[in-house]
Protein backbone atom coordinates (compact mmCIF):
# COMPACT_ATOMS: atom_id res chain seq x y z
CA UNK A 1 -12.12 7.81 12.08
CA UNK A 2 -9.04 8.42 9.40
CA UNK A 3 -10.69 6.71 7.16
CA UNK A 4 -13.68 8.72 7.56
CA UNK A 5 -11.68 12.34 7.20
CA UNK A 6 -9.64 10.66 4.22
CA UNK A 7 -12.83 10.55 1.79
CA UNK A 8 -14.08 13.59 3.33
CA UNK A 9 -10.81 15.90 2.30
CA UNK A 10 -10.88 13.70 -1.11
CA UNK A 11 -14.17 14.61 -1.93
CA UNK A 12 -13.80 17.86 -0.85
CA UNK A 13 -11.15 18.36 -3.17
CA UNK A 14 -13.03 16.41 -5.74
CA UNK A 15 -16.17 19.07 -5.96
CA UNK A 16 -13.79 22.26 -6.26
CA UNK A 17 -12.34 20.45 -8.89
CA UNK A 18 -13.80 21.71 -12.53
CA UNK A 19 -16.37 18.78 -13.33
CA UNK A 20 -15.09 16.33 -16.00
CA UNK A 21 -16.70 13.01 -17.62
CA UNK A 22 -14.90 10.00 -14.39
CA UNK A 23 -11.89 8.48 -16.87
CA UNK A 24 -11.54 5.61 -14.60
CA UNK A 25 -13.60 3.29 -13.12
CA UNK A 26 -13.45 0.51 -10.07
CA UNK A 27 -14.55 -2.52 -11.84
CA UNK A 28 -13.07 -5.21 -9.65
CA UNK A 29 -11.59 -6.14 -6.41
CA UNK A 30 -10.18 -9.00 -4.53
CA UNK A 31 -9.65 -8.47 -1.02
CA UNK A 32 -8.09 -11.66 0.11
CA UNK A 33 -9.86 -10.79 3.56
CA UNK A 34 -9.06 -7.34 3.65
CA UNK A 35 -11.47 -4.20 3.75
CA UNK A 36 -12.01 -1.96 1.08
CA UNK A 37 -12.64 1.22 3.21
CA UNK A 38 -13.24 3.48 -0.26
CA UNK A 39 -12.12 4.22 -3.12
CA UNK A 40 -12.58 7.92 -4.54
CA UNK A 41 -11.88 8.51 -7.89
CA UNK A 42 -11.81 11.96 -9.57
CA UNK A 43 -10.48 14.34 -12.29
CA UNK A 44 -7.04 13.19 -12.32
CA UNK A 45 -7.11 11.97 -8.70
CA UNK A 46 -7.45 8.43 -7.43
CA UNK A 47 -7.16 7.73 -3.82
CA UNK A 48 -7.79 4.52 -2.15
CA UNK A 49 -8.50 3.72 1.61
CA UNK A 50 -7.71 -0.37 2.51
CA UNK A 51 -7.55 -2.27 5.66
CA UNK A 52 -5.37 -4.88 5.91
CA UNK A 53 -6.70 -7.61 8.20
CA UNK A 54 -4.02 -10.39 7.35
CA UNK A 55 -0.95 -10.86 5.13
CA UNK A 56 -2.99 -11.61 1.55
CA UNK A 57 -2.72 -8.66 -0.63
CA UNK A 58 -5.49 -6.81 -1.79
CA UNK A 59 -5.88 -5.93 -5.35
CA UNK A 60 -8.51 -2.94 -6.97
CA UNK A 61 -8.93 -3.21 -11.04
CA UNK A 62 -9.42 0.07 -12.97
CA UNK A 63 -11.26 0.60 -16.27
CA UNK A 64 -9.98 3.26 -17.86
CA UNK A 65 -12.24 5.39 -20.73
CA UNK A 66 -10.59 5.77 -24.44
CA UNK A 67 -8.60 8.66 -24.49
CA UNK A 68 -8.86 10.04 -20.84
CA UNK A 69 -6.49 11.56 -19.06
CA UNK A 70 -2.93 9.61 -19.07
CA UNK A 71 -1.51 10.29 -15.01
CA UNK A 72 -3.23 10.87 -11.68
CA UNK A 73 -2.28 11.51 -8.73
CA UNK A 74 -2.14 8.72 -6.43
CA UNK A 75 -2.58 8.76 -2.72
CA UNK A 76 -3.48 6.05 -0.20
CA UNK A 77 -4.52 5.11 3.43
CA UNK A 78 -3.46 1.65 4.56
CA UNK A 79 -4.80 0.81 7.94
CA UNK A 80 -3.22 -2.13 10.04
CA UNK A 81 -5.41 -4.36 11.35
CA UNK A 82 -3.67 -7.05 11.49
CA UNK A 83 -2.35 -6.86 14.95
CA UNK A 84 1.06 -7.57 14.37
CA UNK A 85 3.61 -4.95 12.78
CA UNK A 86 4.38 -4.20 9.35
CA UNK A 87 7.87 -4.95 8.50
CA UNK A 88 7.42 -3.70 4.71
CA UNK A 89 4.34 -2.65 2.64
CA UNK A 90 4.12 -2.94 -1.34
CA UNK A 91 2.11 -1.48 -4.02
CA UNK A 92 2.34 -2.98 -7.39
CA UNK A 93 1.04 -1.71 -10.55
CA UNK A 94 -0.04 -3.73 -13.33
CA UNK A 95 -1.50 -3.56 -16.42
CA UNK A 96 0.68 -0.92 -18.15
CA UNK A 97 0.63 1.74 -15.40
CA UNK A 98 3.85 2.89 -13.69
CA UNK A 99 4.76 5.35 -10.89
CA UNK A 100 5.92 8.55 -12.49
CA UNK A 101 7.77 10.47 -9.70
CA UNK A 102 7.76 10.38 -6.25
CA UNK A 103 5.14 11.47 -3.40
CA UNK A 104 5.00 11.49 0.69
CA UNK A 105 4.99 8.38 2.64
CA UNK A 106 3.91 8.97 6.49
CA UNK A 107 3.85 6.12 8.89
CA UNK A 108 1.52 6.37 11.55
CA UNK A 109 3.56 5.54 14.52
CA UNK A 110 6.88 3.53 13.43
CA UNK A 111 9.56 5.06 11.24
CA UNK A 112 10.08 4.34 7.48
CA UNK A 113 13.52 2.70 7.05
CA UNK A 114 13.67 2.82 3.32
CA UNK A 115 11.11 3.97 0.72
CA UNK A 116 11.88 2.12 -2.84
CA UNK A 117 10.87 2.83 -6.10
CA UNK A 118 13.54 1.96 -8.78
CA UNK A 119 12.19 3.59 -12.13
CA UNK A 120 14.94 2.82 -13.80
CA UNK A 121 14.73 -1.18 -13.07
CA UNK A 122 10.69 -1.37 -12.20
CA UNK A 123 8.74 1.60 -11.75
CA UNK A 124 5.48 -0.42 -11.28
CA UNK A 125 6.74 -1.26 -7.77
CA UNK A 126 6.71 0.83 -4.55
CA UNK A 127 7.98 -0.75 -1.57
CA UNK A 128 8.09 1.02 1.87
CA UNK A 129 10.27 -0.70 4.80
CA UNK A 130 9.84 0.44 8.09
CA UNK A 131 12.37 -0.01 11.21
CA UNK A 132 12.75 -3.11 13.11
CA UNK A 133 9.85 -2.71 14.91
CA UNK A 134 7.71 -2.44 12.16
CA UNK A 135 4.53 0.04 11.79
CA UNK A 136 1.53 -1.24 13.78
CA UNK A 137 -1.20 1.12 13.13
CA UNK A 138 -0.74 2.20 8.98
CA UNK A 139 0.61 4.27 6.49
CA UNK A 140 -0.09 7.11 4.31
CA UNK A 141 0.99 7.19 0.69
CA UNK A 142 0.95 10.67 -1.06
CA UNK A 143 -1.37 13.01 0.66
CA UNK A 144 -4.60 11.85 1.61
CA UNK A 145 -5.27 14.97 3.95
CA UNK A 146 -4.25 17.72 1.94
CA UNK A 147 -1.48 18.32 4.35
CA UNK A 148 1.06 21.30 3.43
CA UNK A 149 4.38 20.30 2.42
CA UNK A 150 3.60 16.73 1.66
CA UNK A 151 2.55 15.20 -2.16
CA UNK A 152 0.81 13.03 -3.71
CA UNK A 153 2.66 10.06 -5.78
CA UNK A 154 1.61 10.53 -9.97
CA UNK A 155 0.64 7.11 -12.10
CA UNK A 156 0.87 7.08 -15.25
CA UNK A 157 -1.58 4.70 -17.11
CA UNK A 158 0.74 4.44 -20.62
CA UNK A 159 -2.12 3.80 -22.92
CA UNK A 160 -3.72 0.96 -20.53
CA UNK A 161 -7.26 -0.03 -20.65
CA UNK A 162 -7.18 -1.68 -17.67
CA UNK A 163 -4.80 -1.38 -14.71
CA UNK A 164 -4.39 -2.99 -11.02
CA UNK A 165 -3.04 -1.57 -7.80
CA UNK A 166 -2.24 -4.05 -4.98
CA UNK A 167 -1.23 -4.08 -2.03
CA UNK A 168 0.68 -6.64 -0.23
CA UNK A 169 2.14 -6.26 3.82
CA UNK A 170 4.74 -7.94 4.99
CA UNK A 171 5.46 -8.94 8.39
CA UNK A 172 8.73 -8.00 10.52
CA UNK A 173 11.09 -10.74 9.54
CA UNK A 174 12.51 -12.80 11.92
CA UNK A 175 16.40 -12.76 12.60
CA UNK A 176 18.12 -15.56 11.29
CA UNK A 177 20.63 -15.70 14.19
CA UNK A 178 17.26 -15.90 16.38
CA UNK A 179 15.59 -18.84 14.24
CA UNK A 180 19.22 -20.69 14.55
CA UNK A 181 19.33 -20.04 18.51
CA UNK A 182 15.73 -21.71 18.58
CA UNK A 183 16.43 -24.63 16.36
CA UNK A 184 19.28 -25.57 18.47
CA UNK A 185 17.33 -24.74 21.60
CA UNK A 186 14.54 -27.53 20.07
CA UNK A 187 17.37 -29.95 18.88
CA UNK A 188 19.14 -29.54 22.45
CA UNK A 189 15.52 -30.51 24.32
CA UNK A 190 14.88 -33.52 21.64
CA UNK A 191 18.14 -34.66 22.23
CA UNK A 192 18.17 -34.76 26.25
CA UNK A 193 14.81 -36.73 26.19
CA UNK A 194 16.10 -39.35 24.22
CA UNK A 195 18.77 -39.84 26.30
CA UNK A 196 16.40 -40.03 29.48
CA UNK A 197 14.57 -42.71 27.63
């Protein structure tokens, strides 16, 4: 149903838009079992719509036309379908793109702990945390619903023909003091059956 009004208010905004020749194009994905719910592309916008249905990321390759625009604004829906929280999500850029600014990042239902983009040291990165108990339904990068008061991130392709996005979840980690509790918990069990024996 998101999904749905995402591409809906894209494409709305794409046909007030004045018409222009499409500067990039999708001309590749791998989904690693993910969905690719849409991708809209249009003058000087790209939005993308993914489910994530396990922890392999999901890349979409861009072909971009000789001397088209150089930035668009970026702005994304990532659905969880996993079925077990998000501790983190990433999107990478490759291929000579970068982020150039910042945007909106709205969680669904958790809380974001820490949204990181370090320009300065990689700005073809953007990682955003969430709490510890993760996000369980998704994320919103940018502004996908033409919301007031929210914004859409801006890449910049830097002369690229080609360029990547992908996105990779991460799960809630585990606390280490709780893996050590359980290790000993496992060693004390081994232990007391060998002496029984």
């Amino acid at each position: 149903m998101q999904s749905n009004a995402f591409l809906g208010a894209l494409c709305a905004a794409l046909l007030v838009a004045a018409p222009s020749a499409q500067a990039i194009t999708l001309t590749s994905t791998s989904l690693g079992g993910n969905d690719n719910n849409g991708v809209v592309i249009g003058a000087g916008t790209l939005g993308i719509d993914v489910g994530i249905r396990g922890f392999s990321p999901a890349t979409f390759t861009f072909t971009r036309t000789p001397n088209s625009a150089a930035a668009y604004d970026f702005s994304s829906v990532i659905d969880n379908l996993i079925g077990f929280p998000f501790g983190s999500v990433s999107i990478s850029l490759l291929g000579g793109a970068t982020f150039n600014g910042t945007g909106s990042v709205t969680p669904v239902f958790g809380s974001v702990n820490a949204t990181t983009l370090l320009p300065a040291v990689n700005p073809t990165m953007l990682t955003v945390g969430f709490g510890v108990n993760g996000e369980p339904f998704g994320v919103e990068i940018g502004n996908p619903f033409g919301v007031v008061g929210l914004s859409d991130w801006n890449i910049r392709l830097n002369n690229a023909n080609s360029f990547s996005v992908t996105f990779a979840p991460t799960p809630i980690p585990v606390p280490g003091g709780l893996v050590l509790l359980l290790s000993g918990l496992v060693g004390v069990g081994v232990l007391s059956r060998r002496r029984k024996a």
